[in-house]
C-alpha atoms as a PDB file:
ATOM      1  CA  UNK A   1       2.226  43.786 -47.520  1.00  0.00           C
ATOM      2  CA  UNK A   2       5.711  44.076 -48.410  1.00  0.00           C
ATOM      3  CA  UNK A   3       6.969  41.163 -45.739  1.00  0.00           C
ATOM      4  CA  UNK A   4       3.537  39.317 -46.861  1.00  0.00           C
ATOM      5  CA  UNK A   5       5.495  39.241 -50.595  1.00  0.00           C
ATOM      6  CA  UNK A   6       8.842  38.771 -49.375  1.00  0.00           C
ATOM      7  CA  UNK A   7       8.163  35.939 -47.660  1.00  0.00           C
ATOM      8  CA  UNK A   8       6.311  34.311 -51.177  1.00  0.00           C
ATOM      9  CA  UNK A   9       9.300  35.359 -53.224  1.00  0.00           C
ATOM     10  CA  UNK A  10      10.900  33.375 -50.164  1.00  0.00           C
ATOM     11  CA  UNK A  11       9.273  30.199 -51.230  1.00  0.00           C
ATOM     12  CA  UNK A  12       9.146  30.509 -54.691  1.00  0.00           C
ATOM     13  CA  UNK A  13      13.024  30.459 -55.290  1.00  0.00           C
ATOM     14  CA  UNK A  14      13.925  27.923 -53.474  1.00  0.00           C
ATOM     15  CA  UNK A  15      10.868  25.718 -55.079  1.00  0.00           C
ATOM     16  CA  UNK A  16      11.868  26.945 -58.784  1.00  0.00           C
ATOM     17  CA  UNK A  17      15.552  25.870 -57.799  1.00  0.00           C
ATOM     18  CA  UNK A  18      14.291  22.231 -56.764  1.00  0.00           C
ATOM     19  CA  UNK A  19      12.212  21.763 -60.241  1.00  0.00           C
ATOM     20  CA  UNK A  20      15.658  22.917 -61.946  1.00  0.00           C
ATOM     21  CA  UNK A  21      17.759  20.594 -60.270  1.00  0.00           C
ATOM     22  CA  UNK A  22      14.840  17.489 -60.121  1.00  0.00           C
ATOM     23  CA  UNK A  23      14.259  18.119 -64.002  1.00  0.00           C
ATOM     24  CA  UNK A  24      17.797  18.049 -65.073  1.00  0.00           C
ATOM     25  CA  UNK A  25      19.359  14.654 -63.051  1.00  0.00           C
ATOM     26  CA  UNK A  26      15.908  13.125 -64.142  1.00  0.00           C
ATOM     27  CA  UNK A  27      16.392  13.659 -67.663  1.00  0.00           C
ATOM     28  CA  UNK A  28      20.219  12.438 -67.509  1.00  0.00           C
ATOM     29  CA  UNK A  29      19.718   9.341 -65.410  1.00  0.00           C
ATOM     30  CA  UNK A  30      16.560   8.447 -67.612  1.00  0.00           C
ATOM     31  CA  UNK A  31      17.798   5.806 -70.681  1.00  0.00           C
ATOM     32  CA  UNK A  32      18.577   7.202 -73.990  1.00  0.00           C
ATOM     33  CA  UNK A  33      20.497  10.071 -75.229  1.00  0.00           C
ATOM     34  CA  UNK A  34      19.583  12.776 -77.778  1.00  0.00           C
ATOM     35  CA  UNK A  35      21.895  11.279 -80.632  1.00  0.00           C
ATOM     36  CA  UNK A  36      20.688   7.716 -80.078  1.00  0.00           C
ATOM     37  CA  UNK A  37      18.402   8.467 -83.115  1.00  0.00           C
ATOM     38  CA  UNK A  38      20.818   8.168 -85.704  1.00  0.00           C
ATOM     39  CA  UNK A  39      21.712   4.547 -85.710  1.00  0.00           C
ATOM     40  CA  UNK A  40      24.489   4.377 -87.807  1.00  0.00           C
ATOM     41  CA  UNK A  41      26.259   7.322 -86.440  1.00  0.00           C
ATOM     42  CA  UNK A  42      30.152   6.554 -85.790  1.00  0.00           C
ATOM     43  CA  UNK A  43      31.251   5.882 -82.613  1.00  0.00           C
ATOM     44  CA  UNK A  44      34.167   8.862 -83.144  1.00  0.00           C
ATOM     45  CA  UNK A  45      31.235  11.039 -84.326  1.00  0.00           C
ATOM     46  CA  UNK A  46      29.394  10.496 -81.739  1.00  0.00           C
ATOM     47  CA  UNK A  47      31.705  10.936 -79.049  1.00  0.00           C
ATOM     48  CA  UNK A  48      33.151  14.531 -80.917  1.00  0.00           C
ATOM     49  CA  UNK A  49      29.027  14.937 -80.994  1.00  0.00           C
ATOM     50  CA  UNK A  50      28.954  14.769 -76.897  1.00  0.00           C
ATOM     51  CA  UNK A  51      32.116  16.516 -76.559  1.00  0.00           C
ATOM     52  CA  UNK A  52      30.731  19.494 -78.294  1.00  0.00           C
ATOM     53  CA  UNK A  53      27.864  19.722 -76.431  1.00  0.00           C
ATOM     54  CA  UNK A  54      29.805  18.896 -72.859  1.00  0.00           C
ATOM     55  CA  UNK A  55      27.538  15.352 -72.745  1.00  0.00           C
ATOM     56  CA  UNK A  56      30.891  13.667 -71.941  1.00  0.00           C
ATOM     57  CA  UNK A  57      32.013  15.380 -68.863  1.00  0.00           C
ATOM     58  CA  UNK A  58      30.600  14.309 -65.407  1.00  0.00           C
ATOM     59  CA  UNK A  59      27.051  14.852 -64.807  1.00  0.00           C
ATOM     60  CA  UNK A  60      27.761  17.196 -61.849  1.00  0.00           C
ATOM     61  CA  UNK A  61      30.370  19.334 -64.024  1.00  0.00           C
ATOM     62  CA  UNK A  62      27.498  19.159 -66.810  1.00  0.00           C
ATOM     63  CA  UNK A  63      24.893  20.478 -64.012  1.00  0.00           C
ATOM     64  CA  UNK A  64      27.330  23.709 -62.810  1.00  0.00           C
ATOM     65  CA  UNK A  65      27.952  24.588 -66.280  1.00  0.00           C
ATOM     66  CA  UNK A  66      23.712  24.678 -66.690  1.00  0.00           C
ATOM     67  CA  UNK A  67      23.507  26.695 -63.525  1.00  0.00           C
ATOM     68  CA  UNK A  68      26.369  29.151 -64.490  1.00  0.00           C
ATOM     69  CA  UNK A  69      24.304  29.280 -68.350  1.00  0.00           C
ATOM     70  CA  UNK A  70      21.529  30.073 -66.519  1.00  0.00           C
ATOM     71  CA  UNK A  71      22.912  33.411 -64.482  1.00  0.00           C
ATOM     72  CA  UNK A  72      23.111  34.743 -68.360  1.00  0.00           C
ATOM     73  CA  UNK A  73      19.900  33.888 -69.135  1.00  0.00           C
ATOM     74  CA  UNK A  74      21.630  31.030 -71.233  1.00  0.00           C
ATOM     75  CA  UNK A  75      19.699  27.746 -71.752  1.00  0.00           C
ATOM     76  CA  UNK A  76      22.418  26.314 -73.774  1.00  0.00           C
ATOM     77  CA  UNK A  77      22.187  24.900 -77.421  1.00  0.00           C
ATOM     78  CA  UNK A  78      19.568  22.563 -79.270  1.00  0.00           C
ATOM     79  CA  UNK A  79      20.506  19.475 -80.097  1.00  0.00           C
ATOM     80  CA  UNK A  80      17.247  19.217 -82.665  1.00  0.00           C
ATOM     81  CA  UNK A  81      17.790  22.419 -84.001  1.00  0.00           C
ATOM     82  CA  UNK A  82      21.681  22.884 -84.248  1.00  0.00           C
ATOM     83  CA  UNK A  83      21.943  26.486 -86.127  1.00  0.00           C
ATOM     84  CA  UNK A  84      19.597  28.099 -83.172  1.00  0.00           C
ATOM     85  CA  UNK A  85      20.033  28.683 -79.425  1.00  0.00           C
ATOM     86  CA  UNK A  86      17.398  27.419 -76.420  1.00  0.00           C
ATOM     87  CA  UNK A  87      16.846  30.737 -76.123  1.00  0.00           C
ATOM     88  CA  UNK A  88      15.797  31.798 -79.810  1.00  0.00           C
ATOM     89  CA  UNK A  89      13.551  29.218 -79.779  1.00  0.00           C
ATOM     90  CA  UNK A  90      11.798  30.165 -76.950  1.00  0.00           C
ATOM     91  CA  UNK A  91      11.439  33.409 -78.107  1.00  0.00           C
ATOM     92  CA  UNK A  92       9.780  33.100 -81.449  1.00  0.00           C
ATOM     93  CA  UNK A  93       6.954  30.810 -79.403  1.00  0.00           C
ATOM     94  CA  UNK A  94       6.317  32.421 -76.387  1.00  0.00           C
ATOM     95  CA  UNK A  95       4.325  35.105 -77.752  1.00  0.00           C
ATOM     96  CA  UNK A  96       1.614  32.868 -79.076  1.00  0.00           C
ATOM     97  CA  UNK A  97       1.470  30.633 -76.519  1.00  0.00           C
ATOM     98  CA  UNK A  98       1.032  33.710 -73.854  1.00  0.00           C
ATOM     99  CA  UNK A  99      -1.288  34.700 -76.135  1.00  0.00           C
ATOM    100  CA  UNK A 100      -3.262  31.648 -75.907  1.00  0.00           C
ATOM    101  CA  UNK A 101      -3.064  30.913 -72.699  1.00  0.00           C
ATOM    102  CA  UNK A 102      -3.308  34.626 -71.026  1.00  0.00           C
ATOM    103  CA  UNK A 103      -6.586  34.972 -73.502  1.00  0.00           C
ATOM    104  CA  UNK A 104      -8.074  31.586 -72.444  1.00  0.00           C
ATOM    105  CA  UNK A 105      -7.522  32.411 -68.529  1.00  0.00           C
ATOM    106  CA  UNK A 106      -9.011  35.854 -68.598  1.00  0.00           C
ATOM    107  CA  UNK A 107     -11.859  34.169 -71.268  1.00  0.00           C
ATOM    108  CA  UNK A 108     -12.492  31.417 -68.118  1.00  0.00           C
ATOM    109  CA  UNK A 109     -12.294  33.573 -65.326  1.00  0.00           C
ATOM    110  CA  UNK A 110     -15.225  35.726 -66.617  1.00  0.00           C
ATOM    111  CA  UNK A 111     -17.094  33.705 -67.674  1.00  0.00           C
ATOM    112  CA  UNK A 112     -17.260  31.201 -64.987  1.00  0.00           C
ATOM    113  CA  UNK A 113     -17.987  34.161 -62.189  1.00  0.00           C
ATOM    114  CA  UNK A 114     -20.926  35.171 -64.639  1.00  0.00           C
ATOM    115  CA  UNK A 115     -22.195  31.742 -64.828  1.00  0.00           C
ATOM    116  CA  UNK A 116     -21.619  31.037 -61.779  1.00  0.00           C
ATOM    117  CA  UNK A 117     -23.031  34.613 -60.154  1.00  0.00           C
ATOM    118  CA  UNK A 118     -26.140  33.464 -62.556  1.00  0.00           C
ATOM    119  CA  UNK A 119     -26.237  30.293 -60.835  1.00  0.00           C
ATOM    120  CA  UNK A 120     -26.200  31.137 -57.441  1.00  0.00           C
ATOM    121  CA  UNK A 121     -28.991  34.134 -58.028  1.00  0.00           C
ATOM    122  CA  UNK A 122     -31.317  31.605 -59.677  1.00  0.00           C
ATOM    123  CA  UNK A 123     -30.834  28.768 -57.256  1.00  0.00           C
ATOM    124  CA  UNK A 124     -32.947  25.167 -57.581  1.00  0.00           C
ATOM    125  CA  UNK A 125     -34.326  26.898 -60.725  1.00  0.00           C
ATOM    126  CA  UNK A 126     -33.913  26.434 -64.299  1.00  0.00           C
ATOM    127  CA  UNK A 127     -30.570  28.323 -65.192  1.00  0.00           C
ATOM    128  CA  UNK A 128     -29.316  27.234 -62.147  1.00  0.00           C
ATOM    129  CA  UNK A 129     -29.841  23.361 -63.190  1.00  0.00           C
ATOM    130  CA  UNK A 130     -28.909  24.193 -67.129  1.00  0.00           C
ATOM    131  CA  UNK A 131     -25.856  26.107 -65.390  1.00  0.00           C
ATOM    132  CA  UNK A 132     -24.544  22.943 -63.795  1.00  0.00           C
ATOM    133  CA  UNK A 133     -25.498  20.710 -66.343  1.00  0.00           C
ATOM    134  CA  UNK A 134     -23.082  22.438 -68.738  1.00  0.00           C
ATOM    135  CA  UNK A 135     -20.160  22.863 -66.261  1.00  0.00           C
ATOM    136  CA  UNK A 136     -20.436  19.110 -65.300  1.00  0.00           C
ATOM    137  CA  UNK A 137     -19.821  18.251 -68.917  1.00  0.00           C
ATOM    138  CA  UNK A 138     -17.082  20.724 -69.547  1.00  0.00           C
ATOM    139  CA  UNK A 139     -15.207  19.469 -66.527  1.00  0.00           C
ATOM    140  CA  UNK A 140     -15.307  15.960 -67.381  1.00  0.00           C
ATOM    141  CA  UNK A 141     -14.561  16.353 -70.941  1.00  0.00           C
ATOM    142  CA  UNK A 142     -10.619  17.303 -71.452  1.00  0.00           C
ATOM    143  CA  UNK A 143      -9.687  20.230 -73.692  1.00  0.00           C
ATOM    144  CA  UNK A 144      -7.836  17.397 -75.680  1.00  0.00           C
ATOM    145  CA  UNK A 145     -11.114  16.218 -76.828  1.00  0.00           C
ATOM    146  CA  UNK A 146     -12.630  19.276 -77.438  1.00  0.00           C
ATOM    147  CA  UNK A 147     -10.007  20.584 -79.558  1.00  0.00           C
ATOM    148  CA  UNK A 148     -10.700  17.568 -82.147  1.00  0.00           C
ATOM    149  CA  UNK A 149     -14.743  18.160 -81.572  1.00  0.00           C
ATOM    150  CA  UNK A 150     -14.429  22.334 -82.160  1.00  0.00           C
ATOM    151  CA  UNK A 151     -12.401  21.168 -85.212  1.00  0.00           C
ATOM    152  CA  UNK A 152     -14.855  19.282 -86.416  1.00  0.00           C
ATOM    153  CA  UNK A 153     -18.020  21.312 -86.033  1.00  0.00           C
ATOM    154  CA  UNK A 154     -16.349  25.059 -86.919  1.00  0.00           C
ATOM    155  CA  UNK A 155     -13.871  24.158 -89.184  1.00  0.00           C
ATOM    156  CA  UNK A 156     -14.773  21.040 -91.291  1.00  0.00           C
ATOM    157  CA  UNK A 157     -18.685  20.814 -91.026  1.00  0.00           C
ATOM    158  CA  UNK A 158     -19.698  24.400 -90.815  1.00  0.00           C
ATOM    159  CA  UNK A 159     -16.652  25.658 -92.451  1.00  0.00           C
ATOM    160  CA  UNK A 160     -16.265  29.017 -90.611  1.00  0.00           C
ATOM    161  CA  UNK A 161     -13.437  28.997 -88.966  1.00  0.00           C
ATOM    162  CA  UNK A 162      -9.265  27.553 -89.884  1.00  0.00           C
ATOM    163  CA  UNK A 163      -8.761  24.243 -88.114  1.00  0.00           C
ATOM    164  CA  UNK A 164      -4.690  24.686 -88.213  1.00  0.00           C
ATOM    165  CA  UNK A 165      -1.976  27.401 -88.791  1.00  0.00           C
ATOM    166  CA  UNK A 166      -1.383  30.833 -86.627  1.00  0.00           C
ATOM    167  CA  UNK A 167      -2.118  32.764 -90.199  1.00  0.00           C
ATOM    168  CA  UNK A 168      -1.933  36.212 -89.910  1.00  0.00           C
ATOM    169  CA  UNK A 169      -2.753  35.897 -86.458  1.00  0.00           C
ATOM    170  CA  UNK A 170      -6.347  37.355 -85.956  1.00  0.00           C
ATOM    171  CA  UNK A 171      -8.825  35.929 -84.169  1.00  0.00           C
ATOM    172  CA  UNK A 172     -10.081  33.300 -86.401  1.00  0.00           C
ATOM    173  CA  UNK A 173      -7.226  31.550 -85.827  1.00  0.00           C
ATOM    174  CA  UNK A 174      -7.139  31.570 -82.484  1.00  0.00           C
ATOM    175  CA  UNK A 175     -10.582  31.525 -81.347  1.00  0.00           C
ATOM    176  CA  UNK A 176     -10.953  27.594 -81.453  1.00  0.00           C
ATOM    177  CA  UNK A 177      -7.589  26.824 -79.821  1.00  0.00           C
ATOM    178  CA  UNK A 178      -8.476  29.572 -77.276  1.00  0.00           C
ATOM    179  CA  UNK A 179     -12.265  28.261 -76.802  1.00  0.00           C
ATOM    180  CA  UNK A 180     -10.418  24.243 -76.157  1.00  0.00           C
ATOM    181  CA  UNK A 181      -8.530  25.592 -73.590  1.00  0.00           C
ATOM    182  CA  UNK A 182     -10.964  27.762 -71.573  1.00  0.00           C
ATOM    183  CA  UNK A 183     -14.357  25.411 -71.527  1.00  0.00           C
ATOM    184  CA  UNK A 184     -12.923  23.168 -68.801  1.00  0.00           C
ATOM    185  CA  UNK A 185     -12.394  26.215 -66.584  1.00  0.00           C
ATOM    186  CA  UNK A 186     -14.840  27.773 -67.432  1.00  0.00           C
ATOM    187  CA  UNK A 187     -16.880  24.825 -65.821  1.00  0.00           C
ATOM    188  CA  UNK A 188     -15.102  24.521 -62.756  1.00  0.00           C
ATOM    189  CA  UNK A 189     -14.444  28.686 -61.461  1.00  0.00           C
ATOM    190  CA  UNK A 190     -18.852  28.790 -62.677  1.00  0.00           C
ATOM    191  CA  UNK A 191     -18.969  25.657 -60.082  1.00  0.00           C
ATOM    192  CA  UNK A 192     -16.302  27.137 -57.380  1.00  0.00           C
ATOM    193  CA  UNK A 193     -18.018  30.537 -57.822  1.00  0.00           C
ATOM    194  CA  UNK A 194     -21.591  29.227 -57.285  1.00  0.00           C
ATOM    195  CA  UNK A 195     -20.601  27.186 -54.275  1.00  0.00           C
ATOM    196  CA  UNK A 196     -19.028  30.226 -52.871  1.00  0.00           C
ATOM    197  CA  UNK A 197     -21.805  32.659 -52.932  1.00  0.00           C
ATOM    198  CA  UNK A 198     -24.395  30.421 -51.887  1.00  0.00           C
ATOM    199  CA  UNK A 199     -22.272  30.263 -48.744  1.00  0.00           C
ATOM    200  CA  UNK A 200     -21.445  33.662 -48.479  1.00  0.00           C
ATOM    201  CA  UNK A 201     -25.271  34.514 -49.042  1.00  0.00           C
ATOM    202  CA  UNK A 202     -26.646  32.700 -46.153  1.00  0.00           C
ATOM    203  CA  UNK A 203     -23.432  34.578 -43.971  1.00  0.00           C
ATOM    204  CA  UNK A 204     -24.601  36.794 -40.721  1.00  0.00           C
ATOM    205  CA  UNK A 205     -23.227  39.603 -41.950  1.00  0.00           C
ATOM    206  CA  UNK A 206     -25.066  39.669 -44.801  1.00  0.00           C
ATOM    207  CA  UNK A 207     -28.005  39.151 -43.280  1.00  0.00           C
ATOM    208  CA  UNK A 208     -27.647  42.130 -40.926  1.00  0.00           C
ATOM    209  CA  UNK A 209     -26.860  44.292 -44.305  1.00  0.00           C
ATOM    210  CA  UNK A 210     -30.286  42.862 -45.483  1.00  0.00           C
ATOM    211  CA  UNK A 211     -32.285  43.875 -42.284  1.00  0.00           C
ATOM    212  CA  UNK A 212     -30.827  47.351 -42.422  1.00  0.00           C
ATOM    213  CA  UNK A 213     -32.436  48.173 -45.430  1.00  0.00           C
ATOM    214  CA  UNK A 214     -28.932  48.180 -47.934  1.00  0.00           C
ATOM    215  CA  UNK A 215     -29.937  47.773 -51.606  1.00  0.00           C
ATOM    216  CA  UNK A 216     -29.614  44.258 -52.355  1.00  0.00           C
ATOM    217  CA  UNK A 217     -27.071  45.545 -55.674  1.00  0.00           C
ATOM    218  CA  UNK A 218     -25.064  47.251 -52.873  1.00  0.00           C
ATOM    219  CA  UNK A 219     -25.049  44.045 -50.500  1.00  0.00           C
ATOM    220  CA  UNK A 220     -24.064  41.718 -53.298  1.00  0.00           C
ATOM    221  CA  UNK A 221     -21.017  43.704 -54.688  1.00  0.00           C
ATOM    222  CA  UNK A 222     -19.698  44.953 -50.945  1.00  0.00           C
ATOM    223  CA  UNK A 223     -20.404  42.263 -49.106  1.00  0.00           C
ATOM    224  CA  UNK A 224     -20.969  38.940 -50.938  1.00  0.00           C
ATOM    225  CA  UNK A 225     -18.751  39.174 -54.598  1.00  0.00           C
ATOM    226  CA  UNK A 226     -15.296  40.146 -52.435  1.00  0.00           C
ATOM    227  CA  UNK A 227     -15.898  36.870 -50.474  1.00  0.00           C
ATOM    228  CA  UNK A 228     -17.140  34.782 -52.450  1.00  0.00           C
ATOM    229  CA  UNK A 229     -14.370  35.621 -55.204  1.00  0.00           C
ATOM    230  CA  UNK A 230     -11.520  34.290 -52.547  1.00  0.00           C
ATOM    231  CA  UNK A 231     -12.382  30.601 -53.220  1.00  0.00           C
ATOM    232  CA  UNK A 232     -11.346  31.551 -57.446  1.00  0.00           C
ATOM    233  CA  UNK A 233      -8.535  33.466 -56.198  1.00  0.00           C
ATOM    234  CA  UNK A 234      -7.001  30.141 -54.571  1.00  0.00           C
ATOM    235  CA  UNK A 235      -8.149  28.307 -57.899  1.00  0.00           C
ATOM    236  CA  UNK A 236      -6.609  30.366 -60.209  1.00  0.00           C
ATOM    237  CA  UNK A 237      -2.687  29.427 -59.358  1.00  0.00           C
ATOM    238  CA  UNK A 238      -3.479  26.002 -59.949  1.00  0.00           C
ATOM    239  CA  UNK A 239      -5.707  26.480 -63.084  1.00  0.00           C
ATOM    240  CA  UNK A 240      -2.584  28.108 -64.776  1.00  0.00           C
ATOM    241  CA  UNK A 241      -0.813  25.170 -64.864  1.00  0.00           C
ATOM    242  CA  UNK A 242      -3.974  23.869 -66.208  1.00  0.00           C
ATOM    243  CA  UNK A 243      -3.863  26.118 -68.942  1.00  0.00           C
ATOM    244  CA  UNK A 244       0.468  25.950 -69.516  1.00  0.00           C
ATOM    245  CA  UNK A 245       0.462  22.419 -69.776  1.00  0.00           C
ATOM    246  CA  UNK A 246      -3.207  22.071 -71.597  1.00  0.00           C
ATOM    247  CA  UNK A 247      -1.954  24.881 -74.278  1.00  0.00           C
ATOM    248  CA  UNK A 248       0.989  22.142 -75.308  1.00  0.00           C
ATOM    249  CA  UNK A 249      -1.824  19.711 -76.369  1.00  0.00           C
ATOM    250  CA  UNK A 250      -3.740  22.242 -78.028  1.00  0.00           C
ATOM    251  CA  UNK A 251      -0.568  24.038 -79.920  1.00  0.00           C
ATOM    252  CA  UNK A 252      -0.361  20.358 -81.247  1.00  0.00           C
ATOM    253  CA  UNK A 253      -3.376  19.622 -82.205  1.00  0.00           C
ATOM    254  CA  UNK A 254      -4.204  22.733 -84.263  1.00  0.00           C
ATOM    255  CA  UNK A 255      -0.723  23.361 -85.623  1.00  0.00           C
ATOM    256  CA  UNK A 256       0.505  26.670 -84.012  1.00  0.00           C
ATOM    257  CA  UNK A 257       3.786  27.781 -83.550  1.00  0.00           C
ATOM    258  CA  UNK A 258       3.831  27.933 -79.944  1.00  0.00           C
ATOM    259  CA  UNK A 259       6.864  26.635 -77.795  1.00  0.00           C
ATOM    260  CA  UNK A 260       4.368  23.687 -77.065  1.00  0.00           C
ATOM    261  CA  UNK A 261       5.648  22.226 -80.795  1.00  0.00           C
ATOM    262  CA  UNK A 262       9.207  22.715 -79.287  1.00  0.00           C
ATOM    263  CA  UNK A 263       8.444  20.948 -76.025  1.00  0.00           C
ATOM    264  CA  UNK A 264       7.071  17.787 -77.542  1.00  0.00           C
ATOM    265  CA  UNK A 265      10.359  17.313 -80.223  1.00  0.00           C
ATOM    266  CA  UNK A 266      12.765  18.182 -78.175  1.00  0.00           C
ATOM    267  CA  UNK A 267      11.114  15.691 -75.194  1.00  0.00           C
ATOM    268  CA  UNK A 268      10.587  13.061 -78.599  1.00  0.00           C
ATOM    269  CA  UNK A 269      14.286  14.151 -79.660  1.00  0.00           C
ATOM    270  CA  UNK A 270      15.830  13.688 -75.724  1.00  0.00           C
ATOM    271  CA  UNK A 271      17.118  17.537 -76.256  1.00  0.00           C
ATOM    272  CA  UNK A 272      18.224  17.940 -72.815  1.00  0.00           C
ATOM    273  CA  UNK A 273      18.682  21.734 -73.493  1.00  0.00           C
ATOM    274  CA  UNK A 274      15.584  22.794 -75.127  1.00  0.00           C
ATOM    275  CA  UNK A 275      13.141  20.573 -72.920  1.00  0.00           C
ATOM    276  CA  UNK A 276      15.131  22.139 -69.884  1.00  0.00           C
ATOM    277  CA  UNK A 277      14.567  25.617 -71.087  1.00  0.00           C
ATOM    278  CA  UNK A 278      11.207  25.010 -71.664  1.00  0.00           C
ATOM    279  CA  UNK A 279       9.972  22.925 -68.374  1.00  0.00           C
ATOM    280  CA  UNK A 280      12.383  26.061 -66.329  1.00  0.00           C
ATOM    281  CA  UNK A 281      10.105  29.133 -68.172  1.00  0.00           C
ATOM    282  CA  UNK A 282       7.133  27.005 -67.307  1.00  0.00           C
ATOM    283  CA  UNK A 283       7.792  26.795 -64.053  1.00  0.00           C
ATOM    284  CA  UNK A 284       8.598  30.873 -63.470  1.00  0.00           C
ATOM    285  CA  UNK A 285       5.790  31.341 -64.963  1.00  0.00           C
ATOM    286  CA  UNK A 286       3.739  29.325 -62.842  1.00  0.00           C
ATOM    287  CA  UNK A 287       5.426  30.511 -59.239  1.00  0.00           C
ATOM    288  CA  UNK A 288       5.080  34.066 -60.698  1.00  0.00           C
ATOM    289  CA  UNK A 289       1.223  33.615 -61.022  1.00  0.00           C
ATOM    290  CA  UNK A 290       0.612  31.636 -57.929  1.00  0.00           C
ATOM    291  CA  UNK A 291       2.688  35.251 -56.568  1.00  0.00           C
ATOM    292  CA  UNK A 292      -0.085  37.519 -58.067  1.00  0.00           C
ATOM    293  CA  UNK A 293      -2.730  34.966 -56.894  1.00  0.00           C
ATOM    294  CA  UNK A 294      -1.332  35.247 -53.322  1.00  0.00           C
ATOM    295  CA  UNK A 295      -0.743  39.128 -53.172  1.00  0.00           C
ATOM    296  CA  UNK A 296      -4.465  39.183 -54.986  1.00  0.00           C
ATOM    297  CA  UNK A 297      -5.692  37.171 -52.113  1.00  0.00           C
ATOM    298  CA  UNK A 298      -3.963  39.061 -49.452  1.00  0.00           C
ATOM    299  CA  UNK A 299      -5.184  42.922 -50.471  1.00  0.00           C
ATOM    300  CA  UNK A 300      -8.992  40.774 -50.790  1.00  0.00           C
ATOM    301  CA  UNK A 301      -8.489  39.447 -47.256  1.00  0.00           C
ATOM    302  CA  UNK A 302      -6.190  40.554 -44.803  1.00  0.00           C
ATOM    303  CA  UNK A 303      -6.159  38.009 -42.677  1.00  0.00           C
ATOM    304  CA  UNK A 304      -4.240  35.730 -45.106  1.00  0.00           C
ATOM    305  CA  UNK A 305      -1.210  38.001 -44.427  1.00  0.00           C
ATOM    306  CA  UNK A 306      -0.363  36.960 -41.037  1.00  0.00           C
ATOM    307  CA  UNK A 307      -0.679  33.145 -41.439  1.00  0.00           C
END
């Protein structure tokens, strides 16, 4: 297991290092500039402005100086938040957006292999079709849609529950923006789950298990869940993202102070600095989950360790 992890850490570096140095010559070479906002700044201002912020040396000097920041954990300064480092920011909103977006994956994830285990036990019949009725909807509706539609029905119709603000933090405020972001995946790990056991069910193996008399409890949770949960495990790296990127839309849309607020004026704002810092933690975060997700599905099935 430990060369099996080795070898991901192996590929995750190198792939984090690309998505540093792709993000950072995209954002220079793209047009614009993050004081081209103020239109009747002085030239002289300006250029002291860039100076400041090293904008005025060479973009390959200006890319060393990011990678030598980032040995220190240093993102650099804000250019849309002066008195504040990359870093502070970051800090005051990644605990409620890891809050939000942990609590909306581990929300989906059970949910779905209920609904889906449901499904599959109840096949051609009426919770099976009511099942995939729902999770046909809730994948083709994006959580950007129904963050506006929760708002609506909790918050302004029935009145029970805040439609903006982090408050005091309990869970009325975050039970709509964490409800927006888990109904789409919800839908599709109930699909992937159903799809998977229905396969797994009709497997030789469990068959024989079957016609040796094992309790049908016993087959399903030996035999059939541990396979049929491999199919999620692959999903679940790629539903993060999902979830990362879906949790900016939703921070917007209901107000919190997440770092999603940060990511959308400092990519309005051209703040090379805090966009970097942000689009860099996204991206560990993501390889570092796709990790689990890979070690997860190598203890569930050896066999994924050798390819």
């Amino acid at each position: 297991m430990g060369g099996y992890i080795f070898k991901r850490l192996s590929i995750g570096i190198p792939t984090l290092l690309i998505i540093i140095t792709a993000s950072f010559f995209l954002m220079r070479v793209a047009p614009g500039g993050p004081f081209d906002a103020e239109v009747d700044l002085d030239p002289l201002v300006r250029a002291n402005l860039e100076a400041s912020y090293g904008l005025d040396q060479p973009i390959g000097t200006q890319y060393l100086r990011f990678l030598d920041g980032l040995t220190r954990f240093d993102f650099g300064p804000s250019t849309t938040y002066p008195d504040r480092s990359v870093g502070e920011l970051i800090a005051d909103g990644l605990p409620v957006t890891l809050k939000l977006g942990l609590t909306a994956m581990l929300l989906a994830t059970i949910l779905g292999l209920l609904a889906g285990v449901i499904a599959a036990r109840n096949r051609n019949g009426f919770l099976d079709g009511a099942i995939m009725m729902l999770a046909s909807v809730g994948i083709a509706v994006p959580n950007f849609v129904v963050a506006p539609i929760l708002t609506l029905l909790f918050g302004i119709t029935l009145q029970l529950l805040p439609v903006a603000g982090w408050g005091d933090g309990s869970l009325r405020y975050w039970l709509l923006p964490v409800i927006a972001l888990a109904l789409p995946q919800i839908a599709a790990i109930a699909r992937i789950t159903r799809s998977s056991m229905l396969e797994t069910l009709s497997a030789d193996y469990v068959r024989t298990a079957r016609a040796k008399g094992m309790p049908e409890r016993r087959v399903l949770w030996r035999h059939v869940m541990r396979s049929a949960f491999l199919p999620v495990m692959s999903y679940l790296g790629p539903v993060a993202a999902n979830v990362v990127t879906g949790s900016v839309i939703v921070e917007q849309i209901f107000s919190l102070p997440g770092i999603g607020r940060f990511f959308v004026q400092g990519a309005i704002n051209r703040d090379y600095g805090l966009v970097m810092g942000i689009v860099i933690l996204y991206a560990t975060v993501l390889i570092l989950l796709n990790l689990l997700v890979d070690i997860a599905y190598g203890w569930l099935d050896p066999r994924a360790r050798v390819k």
